[in-house]
Protein backbone atom coordinates (compact mmCIF):
# COMPACT_ATOMS: atom_id res chain seq x y z
CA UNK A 1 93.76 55.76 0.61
CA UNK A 2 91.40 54.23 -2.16
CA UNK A 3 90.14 50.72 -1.50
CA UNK A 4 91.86 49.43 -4.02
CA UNK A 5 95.38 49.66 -1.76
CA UNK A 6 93.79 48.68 0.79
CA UNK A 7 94.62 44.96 0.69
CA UNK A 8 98.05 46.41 -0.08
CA UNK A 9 97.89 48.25 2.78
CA UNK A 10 96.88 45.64 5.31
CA UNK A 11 99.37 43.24 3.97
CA UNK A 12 102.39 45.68 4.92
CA UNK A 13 100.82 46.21 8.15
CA UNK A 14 100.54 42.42 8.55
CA UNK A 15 103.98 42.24 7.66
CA UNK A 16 105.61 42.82 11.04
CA UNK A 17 103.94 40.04 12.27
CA UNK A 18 105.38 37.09 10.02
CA UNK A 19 108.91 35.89 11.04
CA UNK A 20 111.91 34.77 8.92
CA UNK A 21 110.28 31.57 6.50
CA UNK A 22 109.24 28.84 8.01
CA UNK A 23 106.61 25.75 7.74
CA UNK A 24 105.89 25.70 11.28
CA UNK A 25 101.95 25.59 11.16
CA UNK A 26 100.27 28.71 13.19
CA UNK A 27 97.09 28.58 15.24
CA UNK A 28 94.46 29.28 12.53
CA UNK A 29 93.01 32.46 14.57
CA UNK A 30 96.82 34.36 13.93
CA UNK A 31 96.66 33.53 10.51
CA UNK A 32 93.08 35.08 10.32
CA UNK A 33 94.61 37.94 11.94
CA UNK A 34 97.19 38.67 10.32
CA UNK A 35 96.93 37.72 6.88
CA UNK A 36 93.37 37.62 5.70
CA UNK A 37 92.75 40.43 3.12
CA UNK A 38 89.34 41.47 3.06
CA UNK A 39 89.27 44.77 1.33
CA UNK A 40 88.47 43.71 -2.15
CA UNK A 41 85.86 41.02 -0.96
CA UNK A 42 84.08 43.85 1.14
CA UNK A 43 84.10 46.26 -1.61
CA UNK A 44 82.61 43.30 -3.53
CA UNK A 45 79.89 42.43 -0.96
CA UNK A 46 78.88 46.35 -1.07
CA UNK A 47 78.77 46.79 -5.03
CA UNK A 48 76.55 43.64 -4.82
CA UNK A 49 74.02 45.60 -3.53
CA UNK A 50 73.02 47.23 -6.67
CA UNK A 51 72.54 43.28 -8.34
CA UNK A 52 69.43 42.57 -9.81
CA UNK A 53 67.97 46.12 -9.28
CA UNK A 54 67.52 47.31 -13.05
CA UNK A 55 65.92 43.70 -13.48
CA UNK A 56 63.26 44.39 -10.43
CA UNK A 57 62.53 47.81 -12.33
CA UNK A 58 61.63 46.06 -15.32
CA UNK A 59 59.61 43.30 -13.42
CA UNK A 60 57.35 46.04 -11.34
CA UNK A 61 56.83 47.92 -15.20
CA UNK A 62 55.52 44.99 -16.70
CA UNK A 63 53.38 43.61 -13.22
CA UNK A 64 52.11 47.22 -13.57
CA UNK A 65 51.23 47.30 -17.29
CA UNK A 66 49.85 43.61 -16.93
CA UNK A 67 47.33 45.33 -14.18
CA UNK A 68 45.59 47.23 -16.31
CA UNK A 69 45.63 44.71 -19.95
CA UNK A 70 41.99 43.74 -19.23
CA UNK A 71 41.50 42.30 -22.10
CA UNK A 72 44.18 39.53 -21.62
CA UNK A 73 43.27 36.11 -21.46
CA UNK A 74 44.65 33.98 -18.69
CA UNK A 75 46.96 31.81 -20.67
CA UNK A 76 48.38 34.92 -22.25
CA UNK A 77 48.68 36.77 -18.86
CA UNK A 78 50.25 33.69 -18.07
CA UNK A 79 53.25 34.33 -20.34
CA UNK A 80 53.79 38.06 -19.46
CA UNK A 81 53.68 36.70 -15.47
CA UNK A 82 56.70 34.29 -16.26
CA UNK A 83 58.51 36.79 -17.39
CA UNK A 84 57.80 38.81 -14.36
CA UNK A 85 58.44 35.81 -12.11
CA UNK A 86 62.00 35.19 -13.68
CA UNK A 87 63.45 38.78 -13.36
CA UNK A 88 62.28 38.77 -10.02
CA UNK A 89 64.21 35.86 -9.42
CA UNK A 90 67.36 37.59 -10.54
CA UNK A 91 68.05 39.73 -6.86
CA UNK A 92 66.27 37.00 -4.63
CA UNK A 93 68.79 34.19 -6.22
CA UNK A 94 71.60 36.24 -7.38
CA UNK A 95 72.10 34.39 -10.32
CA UNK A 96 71.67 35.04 -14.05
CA UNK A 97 68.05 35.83 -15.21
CA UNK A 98 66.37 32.66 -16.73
CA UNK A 99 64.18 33.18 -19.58
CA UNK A 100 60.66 31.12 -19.02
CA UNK A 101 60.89 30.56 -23.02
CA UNK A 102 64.42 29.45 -24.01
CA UNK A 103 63.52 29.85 -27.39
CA UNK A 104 62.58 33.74 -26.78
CA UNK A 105 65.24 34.36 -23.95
CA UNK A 106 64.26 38.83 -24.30
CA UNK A 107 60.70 38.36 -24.94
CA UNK A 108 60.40 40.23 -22.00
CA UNK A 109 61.19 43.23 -23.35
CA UNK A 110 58.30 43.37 -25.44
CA UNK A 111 57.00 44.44 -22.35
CA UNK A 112 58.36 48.13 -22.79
CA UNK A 113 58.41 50.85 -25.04
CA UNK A 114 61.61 52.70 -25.99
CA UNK A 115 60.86 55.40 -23.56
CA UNK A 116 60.18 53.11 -20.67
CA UNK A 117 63.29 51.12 -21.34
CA UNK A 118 65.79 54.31 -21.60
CA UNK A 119 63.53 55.33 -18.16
CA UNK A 120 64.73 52.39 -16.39
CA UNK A 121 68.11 52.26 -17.44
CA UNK A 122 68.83 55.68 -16.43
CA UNK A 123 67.16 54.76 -12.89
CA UNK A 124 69.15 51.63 -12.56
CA UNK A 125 72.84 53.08 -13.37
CA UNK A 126 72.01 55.83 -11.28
CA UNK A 127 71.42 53.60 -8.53
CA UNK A 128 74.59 51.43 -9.17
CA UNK A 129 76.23 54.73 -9.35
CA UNK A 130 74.89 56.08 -5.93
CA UNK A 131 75.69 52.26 -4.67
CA UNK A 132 79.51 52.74 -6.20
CA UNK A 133 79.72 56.33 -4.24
CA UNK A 134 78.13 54.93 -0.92
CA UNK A 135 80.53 51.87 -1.17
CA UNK A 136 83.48 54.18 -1.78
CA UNK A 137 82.69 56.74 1.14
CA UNK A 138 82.30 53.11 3.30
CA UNK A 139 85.82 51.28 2.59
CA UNK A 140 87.69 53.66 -0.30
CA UNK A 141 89.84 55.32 1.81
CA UNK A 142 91.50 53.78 5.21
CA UNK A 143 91.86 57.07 6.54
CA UNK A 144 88.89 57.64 6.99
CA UNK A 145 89.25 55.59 10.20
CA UNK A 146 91.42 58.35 11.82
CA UNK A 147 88.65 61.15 10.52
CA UNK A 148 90.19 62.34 7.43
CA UNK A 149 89.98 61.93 3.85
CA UNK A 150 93.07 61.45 1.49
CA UNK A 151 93.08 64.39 -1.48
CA UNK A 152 93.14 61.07 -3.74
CA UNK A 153 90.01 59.49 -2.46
CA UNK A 154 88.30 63.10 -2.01
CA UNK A 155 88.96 63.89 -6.36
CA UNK A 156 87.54 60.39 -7.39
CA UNK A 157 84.39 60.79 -5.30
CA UNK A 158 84.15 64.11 -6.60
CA UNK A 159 84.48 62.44 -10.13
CA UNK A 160 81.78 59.41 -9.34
CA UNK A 161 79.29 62.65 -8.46
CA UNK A 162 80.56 64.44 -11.31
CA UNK A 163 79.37 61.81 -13.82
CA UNK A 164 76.31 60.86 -12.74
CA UNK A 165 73.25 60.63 -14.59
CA UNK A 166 69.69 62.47 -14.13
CA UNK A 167 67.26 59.50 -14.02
CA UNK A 168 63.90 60.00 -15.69
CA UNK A 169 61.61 58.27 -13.24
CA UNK A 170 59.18 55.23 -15.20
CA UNK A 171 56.21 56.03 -13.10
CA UNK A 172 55.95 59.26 -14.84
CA UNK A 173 54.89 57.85 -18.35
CA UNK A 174 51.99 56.81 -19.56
CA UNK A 175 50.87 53.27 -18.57
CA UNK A 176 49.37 51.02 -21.01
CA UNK A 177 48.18 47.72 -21.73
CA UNK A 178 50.68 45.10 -22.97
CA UNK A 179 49.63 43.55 -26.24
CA UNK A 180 48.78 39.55 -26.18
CA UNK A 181 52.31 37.38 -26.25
CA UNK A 182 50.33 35.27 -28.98
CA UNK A 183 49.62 37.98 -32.05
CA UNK A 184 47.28 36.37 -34.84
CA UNK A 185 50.50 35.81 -37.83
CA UNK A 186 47.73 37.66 -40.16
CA UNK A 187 47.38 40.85 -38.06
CA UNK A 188 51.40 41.35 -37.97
CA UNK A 189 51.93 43.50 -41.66
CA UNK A 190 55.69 43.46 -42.60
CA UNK A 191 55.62 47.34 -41.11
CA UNK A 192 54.94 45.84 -37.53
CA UNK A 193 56.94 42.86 -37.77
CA UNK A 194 60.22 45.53 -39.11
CA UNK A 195 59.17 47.93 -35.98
CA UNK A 196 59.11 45.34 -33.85
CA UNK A 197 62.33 43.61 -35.06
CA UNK A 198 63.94 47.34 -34.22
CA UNK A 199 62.80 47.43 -31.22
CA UNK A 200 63.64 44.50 -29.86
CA UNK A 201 67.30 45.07 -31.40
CA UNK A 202 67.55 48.68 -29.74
CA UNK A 203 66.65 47.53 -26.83
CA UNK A 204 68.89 44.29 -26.59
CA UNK A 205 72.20 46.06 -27.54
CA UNK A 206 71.54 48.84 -24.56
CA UNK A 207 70.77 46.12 -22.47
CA UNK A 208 74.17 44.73 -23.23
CA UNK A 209 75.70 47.87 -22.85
CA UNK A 210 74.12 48.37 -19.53
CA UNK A 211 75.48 44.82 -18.40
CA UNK A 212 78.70 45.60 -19.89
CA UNK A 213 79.03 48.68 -17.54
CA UNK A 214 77.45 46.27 -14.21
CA UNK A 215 79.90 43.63 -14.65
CA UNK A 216 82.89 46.36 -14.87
CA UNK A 217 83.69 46.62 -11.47
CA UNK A 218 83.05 42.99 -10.94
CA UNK A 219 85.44 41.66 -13.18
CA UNK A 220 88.31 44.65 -12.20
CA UNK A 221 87.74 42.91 -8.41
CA UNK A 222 88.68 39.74 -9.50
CA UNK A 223 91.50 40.83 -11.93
CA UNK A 224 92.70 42.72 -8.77
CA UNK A 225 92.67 39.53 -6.94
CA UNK A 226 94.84 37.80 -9.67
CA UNK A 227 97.11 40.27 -9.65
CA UNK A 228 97.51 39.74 -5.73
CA UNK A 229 98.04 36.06 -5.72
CA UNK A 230 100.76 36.57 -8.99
CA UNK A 231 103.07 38.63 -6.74
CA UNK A 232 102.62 36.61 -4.33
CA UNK A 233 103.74 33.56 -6.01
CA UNK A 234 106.45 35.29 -8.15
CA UNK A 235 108.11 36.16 -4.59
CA UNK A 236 107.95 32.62 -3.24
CA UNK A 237 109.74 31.38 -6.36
CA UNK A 238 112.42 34.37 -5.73
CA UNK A 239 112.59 33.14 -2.17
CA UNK A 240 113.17 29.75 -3.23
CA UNK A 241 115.45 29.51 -5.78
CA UNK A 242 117.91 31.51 -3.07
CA UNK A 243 117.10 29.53 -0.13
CA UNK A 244 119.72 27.04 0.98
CA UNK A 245 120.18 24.43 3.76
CA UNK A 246 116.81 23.13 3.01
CA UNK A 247 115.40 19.34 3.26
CA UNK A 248 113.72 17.90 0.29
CA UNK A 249 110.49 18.25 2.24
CA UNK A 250 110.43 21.57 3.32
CA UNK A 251 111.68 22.38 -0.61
CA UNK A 252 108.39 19.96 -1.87
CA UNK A 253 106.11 21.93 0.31
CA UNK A 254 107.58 25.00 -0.85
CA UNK A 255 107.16 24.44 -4.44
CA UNK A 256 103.80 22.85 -3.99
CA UNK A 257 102.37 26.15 -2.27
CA UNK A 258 103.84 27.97 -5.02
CA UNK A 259 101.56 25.76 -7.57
CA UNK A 260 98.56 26.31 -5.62
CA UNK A 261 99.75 30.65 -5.39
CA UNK A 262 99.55 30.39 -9.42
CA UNK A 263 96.64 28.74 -9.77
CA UNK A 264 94.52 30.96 -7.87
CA UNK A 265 96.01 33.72 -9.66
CA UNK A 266 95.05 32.05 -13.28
CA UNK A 267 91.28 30.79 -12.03
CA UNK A 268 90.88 33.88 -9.58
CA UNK A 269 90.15 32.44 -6.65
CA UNK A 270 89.52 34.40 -3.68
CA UNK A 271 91.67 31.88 -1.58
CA UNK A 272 94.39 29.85 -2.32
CA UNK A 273 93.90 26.44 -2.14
CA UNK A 274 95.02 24.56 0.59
CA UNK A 275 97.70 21.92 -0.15
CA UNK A 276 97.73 20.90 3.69
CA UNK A 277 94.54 20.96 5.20
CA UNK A 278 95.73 21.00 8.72
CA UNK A 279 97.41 24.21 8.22
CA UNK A 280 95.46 26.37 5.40
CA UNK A 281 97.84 29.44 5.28
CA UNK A 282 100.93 27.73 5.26
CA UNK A 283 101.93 29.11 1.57
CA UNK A 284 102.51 32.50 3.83
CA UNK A 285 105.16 31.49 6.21
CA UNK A 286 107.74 31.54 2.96
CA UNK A 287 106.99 35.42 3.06
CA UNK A 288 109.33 37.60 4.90
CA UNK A 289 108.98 40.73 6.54
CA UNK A 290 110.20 42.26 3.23
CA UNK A 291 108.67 40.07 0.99
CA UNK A 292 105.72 40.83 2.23
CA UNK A 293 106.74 44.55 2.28
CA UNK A 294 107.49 44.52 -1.42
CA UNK A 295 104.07 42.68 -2.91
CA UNK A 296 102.24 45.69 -0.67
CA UNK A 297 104.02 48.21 -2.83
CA UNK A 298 104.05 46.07 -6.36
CA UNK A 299 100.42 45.55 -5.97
CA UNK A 300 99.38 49.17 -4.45
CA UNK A 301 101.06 50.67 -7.56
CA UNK A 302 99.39 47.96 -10.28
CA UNK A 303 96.11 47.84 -8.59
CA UNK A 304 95.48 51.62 -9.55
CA UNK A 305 95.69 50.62 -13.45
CA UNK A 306 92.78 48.04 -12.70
CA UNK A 307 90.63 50.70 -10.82
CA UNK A 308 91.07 52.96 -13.89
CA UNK A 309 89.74 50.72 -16.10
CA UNK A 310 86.85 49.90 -13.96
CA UNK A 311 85.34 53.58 -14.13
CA UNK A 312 86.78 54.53 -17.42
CA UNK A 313 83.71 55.58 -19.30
């Protein structure tokens, strides 16, 4: 079973254990039982350990090029250490990279040539690929548990492998100085300036590319998650509207959960929001057996289209 049923999965199996409706609070420890779905947040956690590893690449490239530029002076090795110090920051902080220079935001990509840039990213989305495999073979397929391997889950490992790239190590090309961050305005000829302008272009839009593919599997997670809390909501509402007998209370409550349902689902929150702290998972006691039953199939069948857009090449 691929981990992206798995939520599904664990929701159905939770099923049995949530009675007819009711807003009877629960010790907290059942509901952390029974309900919490951890499979997306997991596979998450796992694909997180590829973050920040093309911009380490980069940083040990330039630290090594800035080794041997001996005729640097300090305030210009200064500049090209910055740079160094703010990619490394990317892994150690896991947050966005943040340029020393605001007003040059990529200088640090003056720091490569074209060959050493295409080196690196061919070393870091084969790592993010091997990352995506390991993370698969880890929580991708439930069965897995029981010593066996759904024919699913076996042909899209097979297809991860299939497209992976051939990574041309960086420490295999020529190391060289880097040129002074500060170049005299009369010894840059419009040919230089043009080159440079390229270069810095090239490399920028494969960067973004690059990103574009990191972020993929990121942002499919969290779509996934939407999706989750959506049918989730769209059955309380069902459940309410036929629900008789009730007293305005238990029908505010009701409806109030429901609010708090959607609005994880639009700002794709990992948890809904509590309206009663005292008892955090009351929004599930409207579920039934079948309810809960139904949103395991709904979003086991939906959650596939989401997964194919997050490898689609």
């Amino acid at each position: 079973m691929r981990w992206s049923t798995l939520a599904a999965v664990t929701t159905v199996a939770a099923a049995s254990l949530f009675g007819p409706p009711t807003a009877t609070a629960q010790p907290l420890s059942y509901w952390l039982g029974a309900y919490k779905l951890d499979g997306l947040r997991t596979y998450k956690n796992c694909m997180d350990e590829s973050y920040g590893f093309r911009e380490t690449l980069i940083a040990d490239r330039i630290e090594q090029r800035l080794a041997v530029s001996d005729v640097l002076k300090p305030d210009e090795r200064a500049v090209w250490q910055a740079d160094i110090d703010a990619l490394r920051a990317v892994p150690r902080n896991h947050a966005a990279f943040r340029a020393p220079d605001r007003e040059s935001p990529q200088h640090y990509l003056d720091g490569m040539n074209a060959d050493e840039f295409r080196a690196i990213h061919s070393m870091a989305t084969r790592f993010q690929q091997e990352v995506q495999l390991s993370c698969e073979q880890k929580y991708g397929d439930i069965a897995r548990k029981n010593g066996e391997t759904t024919s699913s889950q076996a042909q899209f490992e097979a297809d991860l492998r299939a497209k992976m790239v051939e990574p041309t190590d960086v420490k295999t090309l020529p190391l060289t100085a880097l040129s002074s961050p500060f170049p005299e305005p009369e010894a840059q000829g419009p040919s230089a300036e043009e080159q440079l302008a390229a270069s810095r272009a090239n490399a920028q839009t494969a960067m973004a590319a690059a990103q574009s593919g990191a972020n993929r599997v990121a942002d499919c997670t969290a779509g996934m998650a939407a999706l989750r809390w959506q049918l989730m909501a769209d059955k309380m509402e069902q459940g309410l509207n036929a629900a008789t007998s009730l007293t305005a209370k238990q029908r505010a409550d009701w409806q109030a959960d429901i609010a708090a349902t959607r609005r994880a689902a639009e700002q794709r929150l990992q948890m809904v929001e509590a309206v009663d702290p005292s008892n955090p998972y009351r929004f599930m006691t409207w579920l039934s057996n079948d309810d809960q039953m139904a949103i395991g199939t709904q979003f086991a069948t939906q959650a596939a289209t989401y997964m194919a857009t997050c490898t689609k090449n």
